[in-house]
Protein backbone atom coordinates (compact mmCIF):
# COMPACT_ATOMS: atom_id res chain seq x y z
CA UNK A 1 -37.09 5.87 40.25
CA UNK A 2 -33.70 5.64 41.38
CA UNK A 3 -32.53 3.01 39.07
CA UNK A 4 -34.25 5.55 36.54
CA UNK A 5 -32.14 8.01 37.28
CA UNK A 6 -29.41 5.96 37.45
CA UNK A 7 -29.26 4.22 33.98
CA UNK A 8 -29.95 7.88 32.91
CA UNK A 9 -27.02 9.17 34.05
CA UNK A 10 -24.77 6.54 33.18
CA UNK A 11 -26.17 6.99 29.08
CA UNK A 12 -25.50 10.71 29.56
CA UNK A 13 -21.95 9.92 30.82
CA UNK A 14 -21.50 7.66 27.35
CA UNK A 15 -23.00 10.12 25.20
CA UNK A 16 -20.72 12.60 26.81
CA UNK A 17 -17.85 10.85 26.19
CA UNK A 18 -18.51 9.35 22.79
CA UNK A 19 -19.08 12.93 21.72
CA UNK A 20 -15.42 14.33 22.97
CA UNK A 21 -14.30 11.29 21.60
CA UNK A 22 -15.68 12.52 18.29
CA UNK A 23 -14.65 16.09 18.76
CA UNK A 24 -10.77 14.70 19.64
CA UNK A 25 -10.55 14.47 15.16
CA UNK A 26 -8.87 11.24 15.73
CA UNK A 27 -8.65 9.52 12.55
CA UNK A 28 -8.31 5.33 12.93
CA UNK A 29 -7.59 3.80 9.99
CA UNK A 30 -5.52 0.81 8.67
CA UNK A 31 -3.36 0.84 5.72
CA UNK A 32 -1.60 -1.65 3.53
CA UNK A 33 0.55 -1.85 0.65
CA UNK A 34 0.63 -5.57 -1.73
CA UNK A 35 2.45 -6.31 -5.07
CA UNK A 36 0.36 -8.62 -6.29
CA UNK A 37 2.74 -10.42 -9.19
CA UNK A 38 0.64 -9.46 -12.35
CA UNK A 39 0.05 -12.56 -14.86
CA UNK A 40 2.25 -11.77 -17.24
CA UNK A 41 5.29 -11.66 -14.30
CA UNK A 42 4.45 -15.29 -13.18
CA UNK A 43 3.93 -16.35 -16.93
CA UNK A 44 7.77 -15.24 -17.22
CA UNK A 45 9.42 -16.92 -14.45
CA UNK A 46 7.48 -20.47 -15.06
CA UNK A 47 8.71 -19.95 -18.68
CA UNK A 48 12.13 -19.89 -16.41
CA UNK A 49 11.68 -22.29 -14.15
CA UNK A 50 11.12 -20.06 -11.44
CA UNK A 51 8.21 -21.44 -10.48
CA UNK A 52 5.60 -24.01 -11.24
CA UNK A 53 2.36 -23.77 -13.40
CA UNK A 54 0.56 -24.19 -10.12
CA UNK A 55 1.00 -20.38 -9.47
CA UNK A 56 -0.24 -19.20 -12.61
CA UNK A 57 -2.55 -16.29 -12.18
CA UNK A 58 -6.16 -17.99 -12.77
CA UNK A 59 -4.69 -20.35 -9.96
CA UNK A 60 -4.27 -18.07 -7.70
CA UNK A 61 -6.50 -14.82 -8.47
CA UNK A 62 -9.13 -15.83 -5.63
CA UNK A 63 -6.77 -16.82 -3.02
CA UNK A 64 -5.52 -12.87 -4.05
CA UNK A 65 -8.90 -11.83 -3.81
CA UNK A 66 -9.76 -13.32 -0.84
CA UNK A 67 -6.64 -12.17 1.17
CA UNK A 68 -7.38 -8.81 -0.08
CA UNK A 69 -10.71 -8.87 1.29
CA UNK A 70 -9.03 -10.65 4.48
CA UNK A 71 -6.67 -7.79 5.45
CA UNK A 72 -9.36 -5.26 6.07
CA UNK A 73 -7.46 -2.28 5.23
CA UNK A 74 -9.06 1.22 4.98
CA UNK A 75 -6.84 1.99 1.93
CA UNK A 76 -4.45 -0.49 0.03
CA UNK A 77 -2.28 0.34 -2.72
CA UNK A 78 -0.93 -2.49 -4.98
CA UNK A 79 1.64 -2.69 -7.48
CA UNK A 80 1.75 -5.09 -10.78
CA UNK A 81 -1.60 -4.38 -11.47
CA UNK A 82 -2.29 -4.98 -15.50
CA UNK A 83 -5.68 -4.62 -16.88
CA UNK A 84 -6.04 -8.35 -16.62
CA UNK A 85 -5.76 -8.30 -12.86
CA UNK A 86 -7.54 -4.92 -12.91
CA UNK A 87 -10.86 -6.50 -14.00
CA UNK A 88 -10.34 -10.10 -11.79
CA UNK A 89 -10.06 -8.22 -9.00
CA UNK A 90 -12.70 -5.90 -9.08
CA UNK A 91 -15.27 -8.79 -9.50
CA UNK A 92 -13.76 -11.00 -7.15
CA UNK A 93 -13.40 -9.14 -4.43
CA UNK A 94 -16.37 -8.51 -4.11
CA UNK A 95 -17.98 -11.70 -4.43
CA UNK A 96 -15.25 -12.61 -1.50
CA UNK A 97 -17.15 -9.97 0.43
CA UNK A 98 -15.36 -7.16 -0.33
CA UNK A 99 -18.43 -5.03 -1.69
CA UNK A 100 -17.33 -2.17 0.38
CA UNK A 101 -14.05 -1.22 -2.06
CA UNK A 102 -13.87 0.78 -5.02
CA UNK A 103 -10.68 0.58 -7.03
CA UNK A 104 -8.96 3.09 -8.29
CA UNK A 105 -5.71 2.20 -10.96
CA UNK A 106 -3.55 3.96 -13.72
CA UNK A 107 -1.74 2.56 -16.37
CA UNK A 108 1.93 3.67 -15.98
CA UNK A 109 3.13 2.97 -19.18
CA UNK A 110 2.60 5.30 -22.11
CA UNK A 111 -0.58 4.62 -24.41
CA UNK A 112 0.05 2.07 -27.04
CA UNK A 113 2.58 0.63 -25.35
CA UNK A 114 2.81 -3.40 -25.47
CA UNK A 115 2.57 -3.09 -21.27
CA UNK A 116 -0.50 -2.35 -19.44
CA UNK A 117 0.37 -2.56 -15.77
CA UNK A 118 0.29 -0.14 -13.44
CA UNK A 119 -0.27 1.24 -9.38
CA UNK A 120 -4.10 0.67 -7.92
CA UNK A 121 -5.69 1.31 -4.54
CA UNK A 122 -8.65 -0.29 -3.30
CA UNK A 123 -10.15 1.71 -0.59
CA UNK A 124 -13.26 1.69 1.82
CA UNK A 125 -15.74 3.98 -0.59
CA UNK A 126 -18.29 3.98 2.20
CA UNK A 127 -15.66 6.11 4.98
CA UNK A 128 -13.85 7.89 2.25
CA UNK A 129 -13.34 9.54 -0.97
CA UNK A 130 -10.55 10.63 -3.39
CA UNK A 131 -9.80 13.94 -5.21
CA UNK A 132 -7.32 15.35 -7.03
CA UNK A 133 -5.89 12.16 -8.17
CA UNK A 134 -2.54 12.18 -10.30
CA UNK A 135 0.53 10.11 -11.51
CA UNK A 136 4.56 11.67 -11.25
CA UNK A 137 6.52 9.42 -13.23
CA UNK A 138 10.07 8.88 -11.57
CA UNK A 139 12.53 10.64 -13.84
CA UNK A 140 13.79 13.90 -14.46
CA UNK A 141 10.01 14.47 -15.73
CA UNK A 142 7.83 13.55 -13.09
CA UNK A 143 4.82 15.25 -15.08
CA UNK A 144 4.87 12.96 -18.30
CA UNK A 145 5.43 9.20 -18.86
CA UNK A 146 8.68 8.82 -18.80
CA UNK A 147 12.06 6.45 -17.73
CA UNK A 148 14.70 8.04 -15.56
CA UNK A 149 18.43 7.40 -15.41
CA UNK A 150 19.78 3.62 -15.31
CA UNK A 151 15.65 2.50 -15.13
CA UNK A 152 15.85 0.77 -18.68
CA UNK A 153 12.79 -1.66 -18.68
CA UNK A 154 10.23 -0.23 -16.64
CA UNK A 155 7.69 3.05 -16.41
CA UNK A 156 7.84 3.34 -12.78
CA UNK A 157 5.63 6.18 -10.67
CA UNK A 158 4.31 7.06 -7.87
CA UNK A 159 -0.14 7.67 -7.57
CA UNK A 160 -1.15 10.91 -5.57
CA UNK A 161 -4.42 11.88 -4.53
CA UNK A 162 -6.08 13.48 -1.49
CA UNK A 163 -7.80 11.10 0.71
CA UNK A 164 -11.13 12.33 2.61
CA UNK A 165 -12.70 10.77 5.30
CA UNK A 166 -16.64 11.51 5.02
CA UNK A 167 -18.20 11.46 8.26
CA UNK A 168 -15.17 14.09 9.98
CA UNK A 169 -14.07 15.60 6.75
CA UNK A 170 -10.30 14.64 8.08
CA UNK A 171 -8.18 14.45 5.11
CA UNK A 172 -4.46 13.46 4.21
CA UNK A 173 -2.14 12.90 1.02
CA UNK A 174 -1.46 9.63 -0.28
CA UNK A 175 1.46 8.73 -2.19
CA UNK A 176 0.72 5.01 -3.65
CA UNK A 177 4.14 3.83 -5.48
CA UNK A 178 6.22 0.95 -7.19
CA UNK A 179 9.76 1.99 -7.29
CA UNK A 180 12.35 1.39 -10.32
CA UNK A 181 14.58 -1.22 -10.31
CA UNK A 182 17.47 0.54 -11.64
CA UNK A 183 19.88 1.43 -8.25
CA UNK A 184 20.39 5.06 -9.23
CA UNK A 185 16.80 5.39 -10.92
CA UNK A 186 15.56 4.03 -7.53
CA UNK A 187 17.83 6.07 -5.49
CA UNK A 188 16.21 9.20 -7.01
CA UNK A 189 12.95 8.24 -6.07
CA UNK A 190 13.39 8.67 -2.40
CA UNK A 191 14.15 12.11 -3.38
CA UNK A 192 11.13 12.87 -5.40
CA UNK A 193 8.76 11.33 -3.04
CA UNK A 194 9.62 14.15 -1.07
CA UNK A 195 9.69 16.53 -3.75
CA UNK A 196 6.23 15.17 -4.93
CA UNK A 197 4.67 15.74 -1.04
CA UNK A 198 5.72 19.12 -1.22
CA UNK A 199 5.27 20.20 -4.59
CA UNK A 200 1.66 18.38 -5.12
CA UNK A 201 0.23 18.64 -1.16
CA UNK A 202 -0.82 21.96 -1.74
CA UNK A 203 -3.26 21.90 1.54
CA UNK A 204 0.20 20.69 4.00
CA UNK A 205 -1.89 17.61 4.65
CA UNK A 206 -0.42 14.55 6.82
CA UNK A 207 1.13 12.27 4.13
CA UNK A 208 1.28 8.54 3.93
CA UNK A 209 3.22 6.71 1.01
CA UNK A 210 3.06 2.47 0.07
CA UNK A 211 4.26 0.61 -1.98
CA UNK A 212 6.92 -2.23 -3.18
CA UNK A 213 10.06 0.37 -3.30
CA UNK A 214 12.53 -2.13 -4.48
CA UNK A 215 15.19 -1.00 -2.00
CA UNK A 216 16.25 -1.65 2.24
CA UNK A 217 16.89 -0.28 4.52
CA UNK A 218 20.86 -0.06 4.22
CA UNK A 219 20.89 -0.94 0.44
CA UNK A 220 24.50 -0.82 -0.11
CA UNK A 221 23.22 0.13 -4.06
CA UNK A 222 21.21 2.68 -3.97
CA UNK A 223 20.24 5.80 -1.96
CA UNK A 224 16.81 5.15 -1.40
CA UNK A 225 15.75 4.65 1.97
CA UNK A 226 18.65 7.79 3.13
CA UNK A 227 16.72 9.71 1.22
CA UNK A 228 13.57 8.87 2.14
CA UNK A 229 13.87 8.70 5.63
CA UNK A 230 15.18 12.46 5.77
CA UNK A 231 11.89 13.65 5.50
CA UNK A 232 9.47 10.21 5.95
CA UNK A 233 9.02 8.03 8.74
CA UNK A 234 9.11 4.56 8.45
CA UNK A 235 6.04 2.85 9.75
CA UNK A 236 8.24 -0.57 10.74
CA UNK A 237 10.54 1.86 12.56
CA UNK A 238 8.45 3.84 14.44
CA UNK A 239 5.63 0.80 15.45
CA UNK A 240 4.66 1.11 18.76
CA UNK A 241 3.79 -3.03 17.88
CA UNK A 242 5.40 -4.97 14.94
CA UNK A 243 5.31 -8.59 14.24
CA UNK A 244 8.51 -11.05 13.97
CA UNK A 245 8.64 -10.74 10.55
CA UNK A 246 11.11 -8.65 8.48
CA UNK A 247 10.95 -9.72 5.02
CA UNK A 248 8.32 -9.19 2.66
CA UNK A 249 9.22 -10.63 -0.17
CA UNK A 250 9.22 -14.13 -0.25
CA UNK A 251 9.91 -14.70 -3.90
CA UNK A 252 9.12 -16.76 -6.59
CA UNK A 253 9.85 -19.58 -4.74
CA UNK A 254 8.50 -18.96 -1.39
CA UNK A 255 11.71 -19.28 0.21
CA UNK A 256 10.39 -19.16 3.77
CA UNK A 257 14.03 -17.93 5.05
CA UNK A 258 13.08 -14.25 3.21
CA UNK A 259 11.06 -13.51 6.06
CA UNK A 260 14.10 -13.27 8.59
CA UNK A 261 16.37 -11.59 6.09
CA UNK A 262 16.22 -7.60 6.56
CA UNK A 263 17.05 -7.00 2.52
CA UNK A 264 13.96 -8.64 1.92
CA UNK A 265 12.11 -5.96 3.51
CA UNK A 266 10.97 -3.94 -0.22
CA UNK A 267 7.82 -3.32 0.79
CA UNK A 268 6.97 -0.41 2.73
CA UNK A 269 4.27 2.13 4.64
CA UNK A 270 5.92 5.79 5.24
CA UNK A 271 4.55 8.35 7.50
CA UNK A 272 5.21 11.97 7.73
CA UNK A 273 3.19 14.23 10.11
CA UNK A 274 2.48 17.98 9.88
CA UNK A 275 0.53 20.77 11.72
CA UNK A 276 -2.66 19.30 10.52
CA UNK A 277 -2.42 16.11 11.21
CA UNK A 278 0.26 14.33 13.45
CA UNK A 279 0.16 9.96 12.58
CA UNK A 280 1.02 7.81 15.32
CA UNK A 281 1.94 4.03 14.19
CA UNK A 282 0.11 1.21 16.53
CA UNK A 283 1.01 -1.65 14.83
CA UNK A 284 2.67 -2.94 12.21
CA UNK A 285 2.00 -6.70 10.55
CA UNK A 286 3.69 -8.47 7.34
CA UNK A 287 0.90 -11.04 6.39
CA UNK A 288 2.21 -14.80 6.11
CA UNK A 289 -1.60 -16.13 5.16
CA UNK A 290 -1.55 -19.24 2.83
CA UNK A 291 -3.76 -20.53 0.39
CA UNK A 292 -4.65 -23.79 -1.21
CA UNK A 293 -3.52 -23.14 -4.44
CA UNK A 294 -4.11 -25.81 -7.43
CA UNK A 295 -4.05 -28.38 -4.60
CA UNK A 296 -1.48 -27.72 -2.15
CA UNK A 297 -0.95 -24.23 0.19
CA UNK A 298 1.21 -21.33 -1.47
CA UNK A 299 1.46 -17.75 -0.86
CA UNK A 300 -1.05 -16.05 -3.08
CA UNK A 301 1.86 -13.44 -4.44
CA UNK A 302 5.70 -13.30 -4.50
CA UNK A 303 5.46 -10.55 -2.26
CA UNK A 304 3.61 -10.30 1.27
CA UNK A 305 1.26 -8.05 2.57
CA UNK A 306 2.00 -5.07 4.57
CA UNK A 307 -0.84 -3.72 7.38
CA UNK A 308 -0.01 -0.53 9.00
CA UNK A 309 -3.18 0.17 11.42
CA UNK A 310 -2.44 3.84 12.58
CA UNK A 311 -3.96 7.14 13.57
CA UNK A 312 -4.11 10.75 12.71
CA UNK A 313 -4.82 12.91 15.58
């Protein structure tokens, strides 16, 4: 009777404190951001000798899939997504186990366009859902497809959408980007990340923003990460863990010296808390995961994989 009572008392104690664990409204949750070099961007630099045939994109589409599926990530936003990789993706990944994801992805170029690439995010459709889901263009006219300043070539923007978890109804504002490559077009785009938060977060939500900015910290070109970091965090920054990595872009020809070089470091995870959520950073990992690839190991992508795992209290 005693041991009874005993092995009672000790479920009541773990009941007990799952429940105020539950009641706390922590939110755990890992995030990532990957550019995952569209087709028709390694079709371009074989064509310059940037790389080999070997990394063509029907190559190296599973080893993409499979890394995707690998990194676990609660929400991941990608960048050089074109309607080719659109549709690989969202049958491979799942038959590399990732049956768990629904994708979500916008053309950023206008219709008719010669260009169909764009932002996506794959994201854990069983915990959470999205609403309210949007694209601000980076130009003087965020609102409409558009080009801003010395951005010549590209339709870059930024993806917005409320993110819900189901079970707690917890919710925050996702900002899911690919910055311009033009230095002043880019330095604007710190700017109207923030102007986006606080124009389209109508609810004050805690933000989080990813994405392949095409800029570093202390890029003597552009403005970008000054005028980001006035109002964002940045995840690598404020890591209570990090990895030894700094680069994330390892380049067309996998020049494994990129990972110690701190202008390498274009791809990023941004925080920025408010009264209804505050996110603490645990730990913050650049993936260096290798595939074989047409018969020898390569990156899957020209760019690495950023995990953020982090929580909103």
């Amino acid at each position: 009777m005693k041991r009874i009572l005993t092995f009672v008392m000790v479920v009541a104690i773990a009941i007990s404190a799952s429940a105020a664990s539950n009641k706390s409204g922590e939110l755990n949750l890992r995030v990532g951001s990957y550019n995952v070099w569209s087709h028709s961007a390694r079709q371009w630099q074989i064509k310059k000798g940037g790389t080999t045939e070997s990394r063509n994109w029907d190559n190296s589409k599973k080893a993409v899939a499979e890394l995707i599926v690998k990194l676990d990530c609660d929400i991941l936003g990608m960048q050089e997504v074109t309607s080719v990789c659109r549709d690989d993706l969202a049958m491979l990944v799942k038959k590399a186990g990732g049956k768990k994801y629904a994708l979500w992805w916008v053309n950023t170029y206008p219709e008719g366009h010669k260009n169909v690439v764009g932002n996506a995010v794959f994201y854990n459709k069983k915990k959470f859902k999205l609403s309210e889901q949007a694209i601000y263009y980076f130009s003087p006219t965020p609102e409409k497809a558009s080009k801003g300043w010395d951005e010549k070539r590209h339709y870059r923007a930024s993806l917005a959408t409320v993110v819900t978890h189901k079970k707690s109804g917890k919710k925050f504002f996702l900002l899911a980007t690919h910055g311009p490559l033009g230095d002043v077009a880019c330095g604007h785009a710190g700017r109207l990340l923030t102007e986006f938060d606080k124009k389209y977060n109508t609810e004050g939500l805690p933000t989080i923003v990813v994405g392949d900015m095409n800029a570093w910290p202390g890029h003597s070109k552009n403005a970008f990460y000054e005028n980001m970091t006035k109002y964002f965090e940045d995840s690598y920054q404020i890591a209570e863990k990090k990895c030894g990595t700094i680069g994330t872009f390892n380049g067309s020809k996998e020049n494994e010296k990129n990972f110690k070089t701190y202008h390498r470091r274009i791809d990023h995870i941004y925080v920025h808390s408010t009264d209804k959520g505050k996110i603490q950073v645990k730990n913050y990992v650049v993936n260096r995961d290798k595939y074989m690839i047409d018969g020898a190991p390569h990156y899957p992508s020209d760019h690495n994989p950023v995990c953020v795992d982090m929580v909103i209290k």
